[in-house]
C-alpha atoms as a PDB file:
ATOM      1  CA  UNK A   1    -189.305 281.362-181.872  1.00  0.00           C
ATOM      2  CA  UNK A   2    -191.077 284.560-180.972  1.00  0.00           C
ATOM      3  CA  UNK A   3    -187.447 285.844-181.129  1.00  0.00           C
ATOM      4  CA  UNK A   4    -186.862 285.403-184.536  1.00  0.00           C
ATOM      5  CA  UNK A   5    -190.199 286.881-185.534  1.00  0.00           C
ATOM      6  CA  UNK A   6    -188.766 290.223-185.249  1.00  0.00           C
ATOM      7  CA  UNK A   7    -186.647 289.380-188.278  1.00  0.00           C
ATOM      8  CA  UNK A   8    -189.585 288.821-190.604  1.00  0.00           C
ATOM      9  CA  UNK A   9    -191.357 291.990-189.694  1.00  0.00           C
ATOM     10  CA  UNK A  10    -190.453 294.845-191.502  1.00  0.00           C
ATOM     11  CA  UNK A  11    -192.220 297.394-188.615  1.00  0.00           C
ATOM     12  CA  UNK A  12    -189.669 295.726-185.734  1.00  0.00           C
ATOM     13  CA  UNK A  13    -186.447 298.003-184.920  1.00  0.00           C
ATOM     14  CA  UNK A  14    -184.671 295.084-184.601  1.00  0.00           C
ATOM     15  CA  UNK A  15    -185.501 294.305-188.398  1.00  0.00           C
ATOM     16  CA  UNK A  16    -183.670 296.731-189.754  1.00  0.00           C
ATOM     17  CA  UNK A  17    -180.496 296.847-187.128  1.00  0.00           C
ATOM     18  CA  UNK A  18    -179.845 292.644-187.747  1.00  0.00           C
ATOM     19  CA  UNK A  19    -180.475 293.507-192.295  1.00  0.00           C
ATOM     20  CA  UNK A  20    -178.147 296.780-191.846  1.00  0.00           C
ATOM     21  CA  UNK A  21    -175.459 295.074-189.907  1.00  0.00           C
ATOM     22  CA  UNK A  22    -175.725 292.194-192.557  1.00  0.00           C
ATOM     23  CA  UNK A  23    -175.552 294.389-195.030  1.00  0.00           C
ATOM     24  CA  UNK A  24    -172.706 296.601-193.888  1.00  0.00           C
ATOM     25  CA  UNK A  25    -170.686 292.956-193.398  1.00  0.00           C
ATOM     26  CA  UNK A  26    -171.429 292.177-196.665  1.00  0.00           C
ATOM     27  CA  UNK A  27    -169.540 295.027-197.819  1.00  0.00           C
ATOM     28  CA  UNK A  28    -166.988 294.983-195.385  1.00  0.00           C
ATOM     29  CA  UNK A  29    -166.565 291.150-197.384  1.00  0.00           C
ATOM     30  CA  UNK A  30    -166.777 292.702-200.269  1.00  0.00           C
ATOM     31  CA  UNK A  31    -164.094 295.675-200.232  1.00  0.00           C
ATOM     32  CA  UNK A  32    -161.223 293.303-198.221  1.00  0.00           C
ATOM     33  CA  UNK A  33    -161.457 290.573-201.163  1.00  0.00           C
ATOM     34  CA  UNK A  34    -160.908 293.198-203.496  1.00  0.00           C
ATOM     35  CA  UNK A  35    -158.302 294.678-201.994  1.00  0.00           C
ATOM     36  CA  UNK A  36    -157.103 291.077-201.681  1.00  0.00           C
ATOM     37  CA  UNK A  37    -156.719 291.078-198.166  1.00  0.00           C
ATOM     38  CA  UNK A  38    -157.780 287.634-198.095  1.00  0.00           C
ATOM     39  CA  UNK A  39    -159.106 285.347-201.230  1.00  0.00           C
ATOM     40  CA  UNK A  40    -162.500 283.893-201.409  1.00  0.00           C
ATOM     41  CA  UNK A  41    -163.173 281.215-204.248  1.00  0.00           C
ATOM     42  CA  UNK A  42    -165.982 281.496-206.889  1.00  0.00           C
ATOM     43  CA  UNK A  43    -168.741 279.984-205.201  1.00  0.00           C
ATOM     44  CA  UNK A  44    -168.198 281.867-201.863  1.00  0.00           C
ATOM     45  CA  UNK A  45    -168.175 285.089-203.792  1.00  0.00           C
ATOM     46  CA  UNK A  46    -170.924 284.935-205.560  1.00  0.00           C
ATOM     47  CA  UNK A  47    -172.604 284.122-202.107  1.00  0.00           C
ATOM     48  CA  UNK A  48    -171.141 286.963-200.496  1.00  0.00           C
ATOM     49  CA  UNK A  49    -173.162 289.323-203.273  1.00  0.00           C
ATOM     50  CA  UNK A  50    -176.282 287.811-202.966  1.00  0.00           C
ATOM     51  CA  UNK A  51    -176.146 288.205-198.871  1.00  0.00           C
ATOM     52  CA  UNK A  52    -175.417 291.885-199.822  1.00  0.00           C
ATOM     53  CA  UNK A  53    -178.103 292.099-202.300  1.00  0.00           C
ATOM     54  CA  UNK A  54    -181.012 290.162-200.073  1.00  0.00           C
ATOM     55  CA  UNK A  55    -179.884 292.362-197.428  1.00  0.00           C
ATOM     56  CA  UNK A  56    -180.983 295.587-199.193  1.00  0.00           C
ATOM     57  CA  UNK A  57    -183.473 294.160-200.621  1.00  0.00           C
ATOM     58  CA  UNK A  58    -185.000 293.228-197.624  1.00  0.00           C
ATOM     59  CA  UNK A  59    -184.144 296.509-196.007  1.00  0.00           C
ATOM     60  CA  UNK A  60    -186.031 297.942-198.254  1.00  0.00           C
ATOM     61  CA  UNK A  61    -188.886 296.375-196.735  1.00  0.00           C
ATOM     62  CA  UNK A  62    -189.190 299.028-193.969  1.00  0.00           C
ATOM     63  CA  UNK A  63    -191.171 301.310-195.104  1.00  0.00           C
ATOM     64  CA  UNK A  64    -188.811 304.322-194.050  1.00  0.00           C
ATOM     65  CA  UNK A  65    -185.765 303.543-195.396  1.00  0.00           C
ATOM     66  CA  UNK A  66    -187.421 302.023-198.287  1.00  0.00           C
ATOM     67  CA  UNK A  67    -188.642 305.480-199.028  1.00  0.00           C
ATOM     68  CA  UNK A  68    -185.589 307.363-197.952  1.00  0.00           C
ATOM     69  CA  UNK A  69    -183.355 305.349-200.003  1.00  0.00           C
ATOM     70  CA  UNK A  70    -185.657 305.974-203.137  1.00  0.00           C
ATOM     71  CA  UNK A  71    -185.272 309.435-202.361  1.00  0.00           C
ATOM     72  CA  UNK A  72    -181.444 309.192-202.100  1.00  0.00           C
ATOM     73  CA  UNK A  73    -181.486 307.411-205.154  1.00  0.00           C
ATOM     74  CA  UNK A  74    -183.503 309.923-207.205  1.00  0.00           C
ATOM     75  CA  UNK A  75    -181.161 312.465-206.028  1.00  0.00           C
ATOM     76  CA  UNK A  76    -178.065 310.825-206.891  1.00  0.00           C
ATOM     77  CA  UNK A  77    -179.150 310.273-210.559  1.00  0.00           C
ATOM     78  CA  UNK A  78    -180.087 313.979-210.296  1.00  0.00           C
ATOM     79  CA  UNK A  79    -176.156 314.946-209.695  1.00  0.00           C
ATOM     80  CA  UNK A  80    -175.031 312.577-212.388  1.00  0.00           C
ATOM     81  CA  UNK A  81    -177.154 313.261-215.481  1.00  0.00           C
ATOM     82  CA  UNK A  82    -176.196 317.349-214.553  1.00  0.00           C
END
């Protein structure tokens, strides 16, 4: 169990490797079923998202990303509204 520990605290590098590599599956998901590489059905869909979204959400979490990826943010919005 001490194992899975690592998953539930955000100071661990482990924490954020296991959330970005769920994260960047997610997507990888994502992009191929709308590309139609392969068809999911309704439910599994809507699954996929919120596995995308819980993973950023709990990347954010880390203290350093959550703060670079505010700043990253804030920037992008910059380039937009000018």
């Amino acid at each position: 169990m001490r194992f899975f520990s690592s998953f539930h605290d955000p100071k661990t590098k482990w924490y954020t490797l296991y959330y970005l590599i769920v994260l960047v599956a997610a997507t990888v998901v994502v992009i191929s079923t709308t590309l139609q590489l392969f068809h999911q059905n309704l439910l599994q869909s809507i699954l996929t998202f919120f596995e995308g979204f819980f993973s950023l959400f709990m990347l954010s979490r880390n203290e350093q990303v959550g703060k670079s990826f505010v700043s990253h943010l804030s920037n992008v919005i910059t380039f937009i509204k000018s």
